[in-house]
C-alpha atoms as a PDB file:
ATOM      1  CA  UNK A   1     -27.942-143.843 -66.201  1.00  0.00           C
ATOM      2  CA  UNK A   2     -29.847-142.410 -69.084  1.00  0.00           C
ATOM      3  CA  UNK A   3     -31.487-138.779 -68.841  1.00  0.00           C
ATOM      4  CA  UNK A   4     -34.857-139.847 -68.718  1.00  0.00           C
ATOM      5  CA  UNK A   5     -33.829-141.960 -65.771  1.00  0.00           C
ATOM      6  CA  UNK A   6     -32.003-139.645 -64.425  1.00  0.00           C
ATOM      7  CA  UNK A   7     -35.137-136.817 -64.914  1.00  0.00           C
ATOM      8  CA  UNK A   8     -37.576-139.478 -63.382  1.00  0.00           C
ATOM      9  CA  UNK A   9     -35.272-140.127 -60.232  1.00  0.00           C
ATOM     10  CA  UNK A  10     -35.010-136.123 -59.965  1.00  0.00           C
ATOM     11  CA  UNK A  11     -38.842-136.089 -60.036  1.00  0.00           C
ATOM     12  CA  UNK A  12     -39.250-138.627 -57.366  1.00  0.00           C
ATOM     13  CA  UNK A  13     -36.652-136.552 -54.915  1.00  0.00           C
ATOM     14  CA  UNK A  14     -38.868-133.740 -55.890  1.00  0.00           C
ATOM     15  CA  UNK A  15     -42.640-135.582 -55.250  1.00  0.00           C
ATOM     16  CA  UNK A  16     -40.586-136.678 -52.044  1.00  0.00           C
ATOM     17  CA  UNK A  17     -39.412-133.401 -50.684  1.00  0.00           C
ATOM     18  CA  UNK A  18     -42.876-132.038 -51.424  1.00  0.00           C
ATOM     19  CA  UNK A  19     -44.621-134.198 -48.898  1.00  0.00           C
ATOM     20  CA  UNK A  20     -42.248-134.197 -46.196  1.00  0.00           C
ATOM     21  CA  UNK A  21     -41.617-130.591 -46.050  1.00  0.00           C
ATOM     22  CA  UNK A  22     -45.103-128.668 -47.434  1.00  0.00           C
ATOM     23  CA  UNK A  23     -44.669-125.966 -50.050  1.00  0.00           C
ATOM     24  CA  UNK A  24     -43.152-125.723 -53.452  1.00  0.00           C
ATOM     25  CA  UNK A  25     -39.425-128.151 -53.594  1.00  0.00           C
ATOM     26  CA  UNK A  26     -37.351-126.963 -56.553  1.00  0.00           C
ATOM     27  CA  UNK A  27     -33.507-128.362 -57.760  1.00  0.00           C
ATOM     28  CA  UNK A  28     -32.022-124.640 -57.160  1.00  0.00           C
ATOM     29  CA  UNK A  29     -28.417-125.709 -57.184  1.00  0.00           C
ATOM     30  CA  UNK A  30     -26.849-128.333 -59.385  1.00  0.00           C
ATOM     31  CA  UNK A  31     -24.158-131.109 -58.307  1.00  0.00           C
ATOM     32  CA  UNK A  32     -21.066-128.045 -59.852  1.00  0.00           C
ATOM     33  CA  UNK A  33     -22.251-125.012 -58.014  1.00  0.00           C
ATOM     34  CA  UNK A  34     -22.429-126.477 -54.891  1.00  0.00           C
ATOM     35  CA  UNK A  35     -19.055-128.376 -55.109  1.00  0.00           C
ATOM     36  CA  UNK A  36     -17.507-124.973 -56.413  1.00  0.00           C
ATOM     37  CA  UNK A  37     -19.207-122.996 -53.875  1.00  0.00           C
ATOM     38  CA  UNK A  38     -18.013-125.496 -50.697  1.00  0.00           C
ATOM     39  CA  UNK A  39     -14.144-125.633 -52.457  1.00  0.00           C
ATOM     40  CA  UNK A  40     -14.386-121.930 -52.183  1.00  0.00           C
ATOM     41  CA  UNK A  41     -15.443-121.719 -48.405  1.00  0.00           C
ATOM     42  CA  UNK A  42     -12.299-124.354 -47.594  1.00  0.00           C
ATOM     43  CA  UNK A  43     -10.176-122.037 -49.869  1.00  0.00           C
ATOM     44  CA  UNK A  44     -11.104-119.220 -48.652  1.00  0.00           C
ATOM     45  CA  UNK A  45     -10.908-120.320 -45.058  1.00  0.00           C
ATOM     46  CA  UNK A  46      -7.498-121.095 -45.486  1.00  0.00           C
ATOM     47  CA  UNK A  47      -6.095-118.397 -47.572  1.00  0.00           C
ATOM     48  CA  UNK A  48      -7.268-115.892 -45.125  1.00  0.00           C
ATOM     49  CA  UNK A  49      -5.872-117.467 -42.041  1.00  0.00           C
ATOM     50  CA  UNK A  50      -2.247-118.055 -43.658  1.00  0.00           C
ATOM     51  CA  UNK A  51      -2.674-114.868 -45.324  1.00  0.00           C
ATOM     52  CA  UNK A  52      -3.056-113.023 -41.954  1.00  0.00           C
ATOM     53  CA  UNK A  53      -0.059-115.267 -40.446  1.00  0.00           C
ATOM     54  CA  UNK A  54       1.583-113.766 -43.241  1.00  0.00           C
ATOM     55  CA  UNK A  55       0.729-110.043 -42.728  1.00  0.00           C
ATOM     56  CA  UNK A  56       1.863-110.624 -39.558  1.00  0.00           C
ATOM     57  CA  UNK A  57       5.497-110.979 -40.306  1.00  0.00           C
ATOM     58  CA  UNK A  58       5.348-107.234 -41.378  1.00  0.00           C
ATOM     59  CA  UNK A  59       2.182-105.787 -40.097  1.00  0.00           C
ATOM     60  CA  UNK A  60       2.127-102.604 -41.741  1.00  0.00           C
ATOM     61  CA  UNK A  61       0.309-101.316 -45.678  1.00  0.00           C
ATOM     62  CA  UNK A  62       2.056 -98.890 -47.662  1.00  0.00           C
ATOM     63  CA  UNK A  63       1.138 -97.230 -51.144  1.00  0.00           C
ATOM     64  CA  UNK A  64       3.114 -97.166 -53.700  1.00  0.00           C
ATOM     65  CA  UNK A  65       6.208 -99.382 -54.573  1.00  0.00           C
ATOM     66  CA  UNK A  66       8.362 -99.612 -51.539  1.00  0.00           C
ATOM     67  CA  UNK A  67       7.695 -99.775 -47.750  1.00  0.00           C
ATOM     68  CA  UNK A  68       9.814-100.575 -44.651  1.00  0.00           C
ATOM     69  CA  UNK A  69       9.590 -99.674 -40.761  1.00  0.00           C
ATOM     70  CA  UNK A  70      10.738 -96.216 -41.543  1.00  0.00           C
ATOM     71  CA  UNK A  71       8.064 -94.899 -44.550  1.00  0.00           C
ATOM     72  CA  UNK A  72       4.707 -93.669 -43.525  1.00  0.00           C
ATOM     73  CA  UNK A  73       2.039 -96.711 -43.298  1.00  0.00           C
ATOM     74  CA  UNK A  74      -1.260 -96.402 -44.474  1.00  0.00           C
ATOM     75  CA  UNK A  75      -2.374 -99.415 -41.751  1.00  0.00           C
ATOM     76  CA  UNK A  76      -0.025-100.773 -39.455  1.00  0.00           C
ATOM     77  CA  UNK A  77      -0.956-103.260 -36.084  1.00  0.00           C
ATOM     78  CA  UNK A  78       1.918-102.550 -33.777  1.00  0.00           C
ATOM     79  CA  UNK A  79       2.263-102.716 -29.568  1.00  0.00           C
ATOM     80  CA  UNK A  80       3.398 -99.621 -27.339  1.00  0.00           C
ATOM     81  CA  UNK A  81       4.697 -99.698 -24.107  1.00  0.00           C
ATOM     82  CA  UNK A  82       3.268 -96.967 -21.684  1.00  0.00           C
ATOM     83  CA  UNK A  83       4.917 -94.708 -18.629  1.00  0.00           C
ATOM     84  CA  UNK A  84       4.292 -97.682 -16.029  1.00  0.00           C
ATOM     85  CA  UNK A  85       6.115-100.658 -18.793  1.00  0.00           C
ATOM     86  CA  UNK A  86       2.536-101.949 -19.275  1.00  0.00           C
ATOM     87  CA  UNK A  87       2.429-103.079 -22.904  1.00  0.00           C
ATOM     88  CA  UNK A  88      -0.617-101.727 -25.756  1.00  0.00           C
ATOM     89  CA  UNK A  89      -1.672-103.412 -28.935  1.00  0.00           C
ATOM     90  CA  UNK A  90      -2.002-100.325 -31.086  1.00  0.00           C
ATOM     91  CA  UNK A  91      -3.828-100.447 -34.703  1.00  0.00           C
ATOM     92  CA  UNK A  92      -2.695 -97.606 -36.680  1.00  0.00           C
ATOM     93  CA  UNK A  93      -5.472 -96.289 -39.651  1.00  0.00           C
ATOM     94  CA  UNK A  94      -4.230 -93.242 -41.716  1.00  0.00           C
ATOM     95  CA  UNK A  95      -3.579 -90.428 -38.571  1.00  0.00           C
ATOM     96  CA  UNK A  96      -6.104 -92.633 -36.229  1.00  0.00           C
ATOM     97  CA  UNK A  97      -4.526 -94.323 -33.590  1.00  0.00           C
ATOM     98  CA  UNK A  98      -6.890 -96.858 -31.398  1.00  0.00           C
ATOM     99  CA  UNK A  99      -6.317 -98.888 -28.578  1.00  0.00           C
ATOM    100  CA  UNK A 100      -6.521-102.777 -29.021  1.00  0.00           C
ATOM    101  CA  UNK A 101      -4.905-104.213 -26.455  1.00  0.00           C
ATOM    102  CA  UNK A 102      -5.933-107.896 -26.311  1.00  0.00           C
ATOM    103  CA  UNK A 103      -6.633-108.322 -29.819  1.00  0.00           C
ATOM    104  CA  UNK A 104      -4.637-107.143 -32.428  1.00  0.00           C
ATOM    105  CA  UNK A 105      -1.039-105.729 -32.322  1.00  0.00           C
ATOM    106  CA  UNK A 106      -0.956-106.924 -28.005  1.00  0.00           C
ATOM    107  CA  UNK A 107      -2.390-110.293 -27.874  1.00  0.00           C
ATOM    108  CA  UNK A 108      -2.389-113.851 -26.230  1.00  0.00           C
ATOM    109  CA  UNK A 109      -0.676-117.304 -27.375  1.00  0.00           C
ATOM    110  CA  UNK A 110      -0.736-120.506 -24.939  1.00  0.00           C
ATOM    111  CA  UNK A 111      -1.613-117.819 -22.061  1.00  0.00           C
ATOM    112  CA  UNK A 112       0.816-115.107 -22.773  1.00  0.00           C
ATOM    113  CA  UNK A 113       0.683-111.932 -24.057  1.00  0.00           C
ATOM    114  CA  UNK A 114       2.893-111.040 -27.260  1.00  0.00           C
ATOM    115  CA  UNK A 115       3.356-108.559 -29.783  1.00  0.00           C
ATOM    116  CA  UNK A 116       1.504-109.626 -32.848  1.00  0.00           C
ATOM    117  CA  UNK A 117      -0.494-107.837 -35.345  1.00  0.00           C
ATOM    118  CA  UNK A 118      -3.262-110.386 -35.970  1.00  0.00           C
ATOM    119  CA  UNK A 119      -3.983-112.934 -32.726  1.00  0.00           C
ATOM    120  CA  UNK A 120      -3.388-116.582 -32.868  1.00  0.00           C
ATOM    121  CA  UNK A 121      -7.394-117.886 -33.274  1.00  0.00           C
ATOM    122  CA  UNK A 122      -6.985-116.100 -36.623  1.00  0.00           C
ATOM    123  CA  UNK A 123      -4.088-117.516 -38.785  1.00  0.00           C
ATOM    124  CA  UNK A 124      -3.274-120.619 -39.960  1.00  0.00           C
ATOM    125  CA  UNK A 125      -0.519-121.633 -38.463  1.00  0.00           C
ATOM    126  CA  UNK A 126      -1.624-120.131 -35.000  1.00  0.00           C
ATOM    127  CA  UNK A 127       2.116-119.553 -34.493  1.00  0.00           C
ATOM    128  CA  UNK A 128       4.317-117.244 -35.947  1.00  0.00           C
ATOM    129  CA  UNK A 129       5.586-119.197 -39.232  1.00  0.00           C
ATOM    130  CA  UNK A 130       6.166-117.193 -42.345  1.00  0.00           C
ATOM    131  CA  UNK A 131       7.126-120.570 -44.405  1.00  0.00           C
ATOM    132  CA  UNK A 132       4.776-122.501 -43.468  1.00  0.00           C
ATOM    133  CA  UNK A 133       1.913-119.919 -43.630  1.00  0.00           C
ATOM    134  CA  UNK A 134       3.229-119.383 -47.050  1.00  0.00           C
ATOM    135  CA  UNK A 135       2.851-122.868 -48.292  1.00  0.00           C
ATOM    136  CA  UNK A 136      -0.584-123.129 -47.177  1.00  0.00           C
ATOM    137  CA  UNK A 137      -1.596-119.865 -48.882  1.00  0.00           C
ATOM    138  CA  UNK A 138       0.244-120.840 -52.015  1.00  0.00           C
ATOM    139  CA  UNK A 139      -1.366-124.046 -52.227  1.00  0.00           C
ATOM    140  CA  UNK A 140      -5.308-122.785 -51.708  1.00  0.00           C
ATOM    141  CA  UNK A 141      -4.314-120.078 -53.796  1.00  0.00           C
ATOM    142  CA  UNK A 142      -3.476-122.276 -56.804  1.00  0.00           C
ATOM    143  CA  UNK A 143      -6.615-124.769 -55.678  1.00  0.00           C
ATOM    144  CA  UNK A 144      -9.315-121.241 -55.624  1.00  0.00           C
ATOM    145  CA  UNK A 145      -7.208-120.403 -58.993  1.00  0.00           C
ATOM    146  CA  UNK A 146      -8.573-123.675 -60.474  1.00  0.00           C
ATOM    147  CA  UNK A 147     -11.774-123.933 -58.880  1.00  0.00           C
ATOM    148  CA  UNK A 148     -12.464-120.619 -60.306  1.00  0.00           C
ATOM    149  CA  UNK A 149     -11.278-121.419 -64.171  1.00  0.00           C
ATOM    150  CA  UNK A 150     -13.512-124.396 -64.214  1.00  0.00           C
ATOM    151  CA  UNK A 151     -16.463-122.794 -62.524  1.00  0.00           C
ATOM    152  CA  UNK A 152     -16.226-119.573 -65.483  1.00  0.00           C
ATOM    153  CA  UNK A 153     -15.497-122.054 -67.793  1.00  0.00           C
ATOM    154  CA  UNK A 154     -18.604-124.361 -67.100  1.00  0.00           C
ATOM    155  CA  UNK A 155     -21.378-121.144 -66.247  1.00  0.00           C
ATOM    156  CA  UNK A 156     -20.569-119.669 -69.714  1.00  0.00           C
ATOM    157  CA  UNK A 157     -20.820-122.932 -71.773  1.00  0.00           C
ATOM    158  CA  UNK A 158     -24.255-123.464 -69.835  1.00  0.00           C
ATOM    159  CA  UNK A 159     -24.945-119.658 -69.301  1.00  0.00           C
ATOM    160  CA  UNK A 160     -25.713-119.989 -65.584  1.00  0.00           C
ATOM    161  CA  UNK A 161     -23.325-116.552 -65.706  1.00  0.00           C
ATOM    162  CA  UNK A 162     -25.098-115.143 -67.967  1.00  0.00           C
ATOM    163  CA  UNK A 163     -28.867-115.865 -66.920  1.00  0.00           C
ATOM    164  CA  UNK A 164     -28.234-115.878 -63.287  1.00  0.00           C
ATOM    165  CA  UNK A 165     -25.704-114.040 -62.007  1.00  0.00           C
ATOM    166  CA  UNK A 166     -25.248-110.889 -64.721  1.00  0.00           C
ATOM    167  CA  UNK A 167     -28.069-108.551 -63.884  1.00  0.00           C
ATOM    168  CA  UNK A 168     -29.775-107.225 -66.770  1.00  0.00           C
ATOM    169  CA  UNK A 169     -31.481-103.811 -67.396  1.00  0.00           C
ATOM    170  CA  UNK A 170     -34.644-104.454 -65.977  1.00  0.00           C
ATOM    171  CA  UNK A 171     -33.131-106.397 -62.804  1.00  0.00           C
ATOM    172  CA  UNK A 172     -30.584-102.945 -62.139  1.00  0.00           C
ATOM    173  CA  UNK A 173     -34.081-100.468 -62.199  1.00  0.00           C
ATOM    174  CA  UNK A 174     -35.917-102.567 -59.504  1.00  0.00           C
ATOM    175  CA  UNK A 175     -32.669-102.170 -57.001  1.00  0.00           C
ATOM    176  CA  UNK A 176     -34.450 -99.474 -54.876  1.00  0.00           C
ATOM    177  CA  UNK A 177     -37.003-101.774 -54.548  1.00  0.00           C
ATOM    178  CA  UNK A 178     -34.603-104.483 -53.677  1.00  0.00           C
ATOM    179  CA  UNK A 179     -32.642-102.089 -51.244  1.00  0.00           C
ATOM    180  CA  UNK A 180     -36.041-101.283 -49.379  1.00  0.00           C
ATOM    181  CA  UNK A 181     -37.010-104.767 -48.786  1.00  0.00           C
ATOM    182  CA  UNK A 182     -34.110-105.825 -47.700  1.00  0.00           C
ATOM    183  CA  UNK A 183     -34.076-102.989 -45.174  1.00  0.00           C
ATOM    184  CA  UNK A 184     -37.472-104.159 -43.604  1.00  0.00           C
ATOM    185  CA  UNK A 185     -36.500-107.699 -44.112  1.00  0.00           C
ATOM    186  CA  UNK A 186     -38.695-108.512 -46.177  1.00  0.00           C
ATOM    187  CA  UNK A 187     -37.391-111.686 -48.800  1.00  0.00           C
ATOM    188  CA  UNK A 188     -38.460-112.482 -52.066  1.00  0.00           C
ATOM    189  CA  UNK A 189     -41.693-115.219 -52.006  1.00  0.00           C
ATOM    190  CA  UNK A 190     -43.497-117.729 -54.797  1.00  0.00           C
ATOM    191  CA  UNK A 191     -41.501-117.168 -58.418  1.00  0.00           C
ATOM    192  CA  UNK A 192     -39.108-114.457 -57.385  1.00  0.00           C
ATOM    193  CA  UNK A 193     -38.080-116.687 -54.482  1.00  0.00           C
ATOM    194  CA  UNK A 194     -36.459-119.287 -57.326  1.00  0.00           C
ATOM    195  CA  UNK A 195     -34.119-116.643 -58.880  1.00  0.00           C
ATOM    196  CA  UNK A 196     -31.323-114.225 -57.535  1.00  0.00           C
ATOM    197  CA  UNK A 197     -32.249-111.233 -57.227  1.00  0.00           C
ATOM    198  CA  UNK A 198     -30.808-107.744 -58.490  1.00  0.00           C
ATOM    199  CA  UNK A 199     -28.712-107.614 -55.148  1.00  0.00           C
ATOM    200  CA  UNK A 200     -27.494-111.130 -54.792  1.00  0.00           C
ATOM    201  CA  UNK A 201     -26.493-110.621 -58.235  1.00  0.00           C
ATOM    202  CA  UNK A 202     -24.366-107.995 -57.589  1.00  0.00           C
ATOM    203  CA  UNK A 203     -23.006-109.274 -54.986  1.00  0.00           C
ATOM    204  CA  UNK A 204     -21.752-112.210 -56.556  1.00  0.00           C
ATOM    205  CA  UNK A 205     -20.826-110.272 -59.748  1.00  0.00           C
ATOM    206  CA  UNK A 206     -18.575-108.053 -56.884  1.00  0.00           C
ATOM    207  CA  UNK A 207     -16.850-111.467 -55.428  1.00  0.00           C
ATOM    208  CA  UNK A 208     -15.999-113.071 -58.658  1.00  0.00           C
ATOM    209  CA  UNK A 209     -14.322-109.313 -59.931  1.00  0.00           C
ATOM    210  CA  UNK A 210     -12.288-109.165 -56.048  1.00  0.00           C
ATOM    211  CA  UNK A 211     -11.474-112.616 -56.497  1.00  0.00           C
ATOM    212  CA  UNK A 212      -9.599-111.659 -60.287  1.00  0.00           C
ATOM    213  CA  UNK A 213      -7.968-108.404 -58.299  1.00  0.00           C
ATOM    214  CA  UNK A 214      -6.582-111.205 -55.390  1.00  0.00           C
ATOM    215  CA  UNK A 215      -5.141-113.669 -57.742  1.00  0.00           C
ATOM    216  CA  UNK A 216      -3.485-110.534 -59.976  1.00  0.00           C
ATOM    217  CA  UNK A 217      -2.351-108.707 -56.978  1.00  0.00           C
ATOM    218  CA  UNK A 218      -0.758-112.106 -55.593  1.00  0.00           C
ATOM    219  CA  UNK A 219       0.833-112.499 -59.166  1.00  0.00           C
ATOM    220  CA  UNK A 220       2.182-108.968 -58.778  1.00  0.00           C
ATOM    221  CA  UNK A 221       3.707-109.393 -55.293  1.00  0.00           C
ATOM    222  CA  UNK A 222       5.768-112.183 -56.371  1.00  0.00           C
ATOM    223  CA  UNK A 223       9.109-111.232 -57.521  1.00  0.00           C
ATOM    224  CA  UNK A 224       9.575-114.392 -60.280  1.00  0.00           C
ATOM    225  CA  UNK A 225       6.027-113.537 -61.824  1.00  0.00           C
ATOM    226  CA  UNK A 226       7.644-109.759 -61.917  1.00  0.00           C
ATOM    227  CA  UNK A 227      10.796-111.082 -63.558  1.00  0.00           C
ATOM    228  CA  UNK A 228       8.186-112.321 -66.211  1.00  0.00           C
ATOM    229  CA  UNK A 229       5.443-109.945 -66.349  1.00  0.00           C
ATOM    230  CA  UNK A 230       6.792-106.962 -65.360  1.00  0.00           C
ATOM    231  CA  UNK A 231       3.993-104.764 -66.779  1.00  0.00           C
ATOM    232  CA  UNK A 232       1.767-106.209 -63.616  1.00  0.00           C
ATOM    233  CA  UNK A 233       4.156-103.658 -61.533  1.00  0.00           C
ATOM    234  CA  UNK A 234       2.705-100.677 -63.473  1.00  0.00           C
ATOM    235  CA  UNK A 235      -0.998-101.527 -63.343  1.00  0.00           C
ATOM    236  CA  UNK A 236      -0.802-101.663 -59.741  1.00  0.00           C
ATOM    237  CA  UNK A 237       1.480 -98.374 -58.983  1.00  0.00           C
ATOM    238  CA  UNK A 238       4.017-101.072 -57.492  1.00  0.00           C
ATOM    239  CA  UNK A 239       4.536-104.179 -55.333  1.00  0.00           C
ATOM    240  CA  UNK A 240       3.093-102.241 -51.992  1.00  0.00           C
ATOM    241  CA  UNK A 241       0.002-100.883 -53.563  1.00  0.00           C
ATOM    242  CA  UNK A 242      -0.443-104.696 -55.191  1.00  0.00           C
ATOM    243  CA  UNK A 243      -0.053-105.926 -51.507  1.00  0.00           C
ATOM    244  CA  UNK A 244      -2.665-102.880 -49.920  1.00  0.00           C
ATOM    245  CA  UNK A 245      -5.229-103.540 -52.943  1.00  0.00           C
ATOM    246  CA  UNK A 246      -4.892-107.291 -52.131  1.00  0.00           C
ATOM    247  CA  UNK A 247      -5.449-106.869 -48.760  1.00  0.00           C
ATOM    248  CA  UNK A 248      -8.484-104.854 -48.929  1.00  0.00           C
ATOM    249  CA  UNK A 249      -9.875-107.330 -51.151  1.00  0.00           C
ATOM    250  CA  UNK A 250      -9.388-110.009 -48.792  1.00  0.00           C
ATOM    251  CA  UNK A 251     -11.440-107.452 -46.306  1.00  0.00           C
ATOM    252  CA  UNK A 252     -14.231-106.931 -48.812  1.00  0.00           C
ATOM    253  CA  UNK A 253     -14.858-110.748 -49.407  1.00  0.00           C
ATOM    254  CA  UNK A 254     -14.985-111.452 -45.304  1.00  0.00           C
ATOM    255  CA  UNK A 255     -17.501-108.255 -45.160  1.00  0.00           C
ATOM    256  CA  UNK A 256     -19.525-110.379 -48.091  1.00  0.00           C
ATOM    257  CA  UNK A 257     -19.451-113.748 -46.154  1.00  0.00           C
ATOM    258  CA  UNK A 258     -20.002-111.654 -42.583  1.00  0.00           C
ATOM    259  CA  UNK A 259     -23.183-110.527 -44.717  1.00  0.00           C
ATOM    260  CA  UNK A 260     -24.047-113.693 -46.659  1.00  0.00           C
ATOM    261  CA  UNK A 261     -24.113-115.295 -43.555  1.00  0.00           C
ATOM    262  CA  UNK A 262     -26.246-113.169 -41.790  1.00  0.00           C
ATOM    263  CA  UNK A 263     -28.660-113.493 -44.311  1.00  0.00           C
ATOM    264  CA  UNK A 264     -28.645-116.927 -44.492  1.00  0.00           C
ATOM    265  CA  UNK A 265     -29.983-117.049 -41.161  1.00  0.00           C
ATOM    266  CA  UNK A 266     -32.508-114.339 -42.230  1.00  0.00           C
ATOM    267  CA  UNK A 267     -33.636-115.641 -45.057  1.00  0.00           C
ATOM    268  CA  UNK A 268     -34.456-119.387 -43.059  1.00  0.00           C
ATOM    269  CA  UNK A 269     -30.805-121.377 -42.285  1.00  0.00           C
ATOM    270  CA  UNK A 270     -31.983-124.853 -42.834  1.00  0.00           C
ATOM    271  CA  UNK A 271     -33.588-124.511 -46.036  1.00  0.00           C
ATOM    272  CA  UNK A 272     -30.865-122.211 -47.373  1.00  0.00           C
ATOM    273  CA  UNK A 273     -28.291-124.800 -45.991  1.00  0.00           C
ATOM    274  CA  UNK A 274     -30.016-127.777 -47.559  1.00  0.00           C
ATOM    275  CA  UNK A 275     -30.444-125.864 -50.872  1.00  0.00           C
ATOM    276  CA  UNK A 276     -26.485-125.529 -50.861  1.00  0.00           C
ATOM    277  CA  UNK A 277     -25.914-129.341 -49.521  1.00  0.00           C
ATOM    278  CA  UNK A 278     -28.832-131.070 -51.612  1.00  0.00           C
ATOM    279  CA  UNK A 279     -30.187-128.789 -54.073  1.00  0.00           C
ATOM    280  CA  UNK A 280     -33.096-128.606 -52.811  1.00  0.00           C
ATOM    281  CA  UNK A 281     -35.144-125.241 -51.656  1.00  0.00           C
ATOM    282  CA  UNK A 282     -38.159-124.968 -50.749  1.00  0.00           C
ATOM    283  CA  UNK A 283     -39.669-121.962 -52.379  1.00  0.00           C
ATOM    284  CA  UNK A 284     -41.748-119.833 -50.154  1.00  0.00           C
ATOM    285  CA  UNK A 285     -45.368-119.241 -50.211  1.00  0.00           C
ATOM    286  CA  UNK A 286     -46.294-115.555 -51.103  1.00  0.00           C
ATOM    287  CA  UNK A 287     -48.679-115.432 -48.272  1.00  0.00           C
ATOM    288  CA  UNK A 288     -46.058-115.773 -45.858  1.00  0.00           C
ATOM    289  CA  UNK A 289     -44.567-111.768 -45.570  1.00  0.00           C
END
């Protein structure tokens, strides 16, 4: 298929979309963002639930280079029994202690209680495996890994990262304007609809930065990367501070998608979906507030 076919049959979709659905149609997302961006969510989906199954084999964060059952934790999920043999999920935050029986540290599998940090419903395996959870998280790891490299590689050659993600002077002075209309809910209409703006931007400038700290912080943790890169041991204070950092990472990136989500369904879910399945959005008019 030539271009100019390929431009006419684009134009068509467009004229198409235009009549059927009222309102301004424009290609948002090409074919490679939104394959990159779905590879991500199953990547991401998985490496957090076997990560978790993981975690769970030794349920506690330390800082610094070593950490076992007997060293101070900075986070630990643990279960308690009290006076009357009744058992508590504990989750343990600096000095905090709080009580969460039923969901993490004290929680249900097949209809009975165990001691686990996170519950079954969120790993992958839902059972206590260490190897198995292992493979899984090695193998999304190395697929996100890839996925990654080709999407940098691709959005600098046709500077989609630079023109669309990497905020620029005059996009970081309008973020208290951003800021309040995102606090009254109030979304972007007509021409600044069809581009990210200054907070989407640094958002995903955030994501792809915690998604470098995850993949170094993995590196760091494993003791044949150590054996040959032991300098990665130094930039992160040690293999327990590589593990806390890339744990908190993994945190920040669910509070993202907790947030992305929610403003999907803000913003309007099915034509923010179909954007990210067809390409397609449908730009909103600037009348509607």
């Amino acid at each position: 298929m030539t271009i100019d076919s390929q431009q006419d049959r684009v134009g068509a979709l467009l004229q198409r979309a235009n009549g059927h659905l009222g309102g301004e149609i424009v290609y948002r997302h090409t074919r490679w963002v939104r394959i990159w961006h779905w590879i991500n969510v199953l990547a991401i989906i998985f490496l957090l639930g076997s990560g978790l199954n993981i975690f769970n084999a030794h349920p506690r964060l330390y800082w610094g280079a070593y950490g076992d059952d007997a060293d101070p934790a900075l986070f630990s999920l643990y279960s308690v029994e009290d006076h009357n043999g009744a058992s508590h999920g504990i989750t343990q935050i600096g000095s905090v202690h709080i009580d969460t029986t039923g969901t993490l540290g004290w929680s249900t599998y097949r209809g009975e209680y165990s001691s686990r940090g996170w519950p079954s419903w969120a790993t992958i395996p839902s059972f206590q495996d260490l190897a198995d959870a292992r493979h899984w998280h090695f193998l999304f790891a190395w697929i996100l890994v890839l996925n990654f490299a080709i999407y940098i590689t691709w959005s600098v050659r046709r500077r989609h990262l630079q023109i669309d993600i990497v905020p620029t002077l005059r996009d970081l002075r309008s973020i208290p304007k951003s800021v309040s209309n995102h606090i009254r809910f109030k979304h972007p209409t007509g021409d600044a609809a069809k581009r990210y703006n200054v907070l989407q931007r640094l958002a995903y400038v955030g994501v792809l930065l915690l998604l470098v700290v995850m993949v170094a912080t993995g590196l760091t943790m494993s003791p044949a990367i150590d054996a040959f890169l032991p300098w990665l041991l130094d930039v992160f204070g040690g293999r327990q501070t590589a593990r806390t950092l890339h744990f908190l990472s993994a945190a920040l990136i669910v509070l993202f998608v907790f947030v992305h989500v929610a403003e999907v369904f803000i913003a309007g879910v099915v034509n923010e979906m179909r954007s990210m399945i067809t390409g397609y959005y449908r730009v909103p008019s600037e009348h509607k507030q």
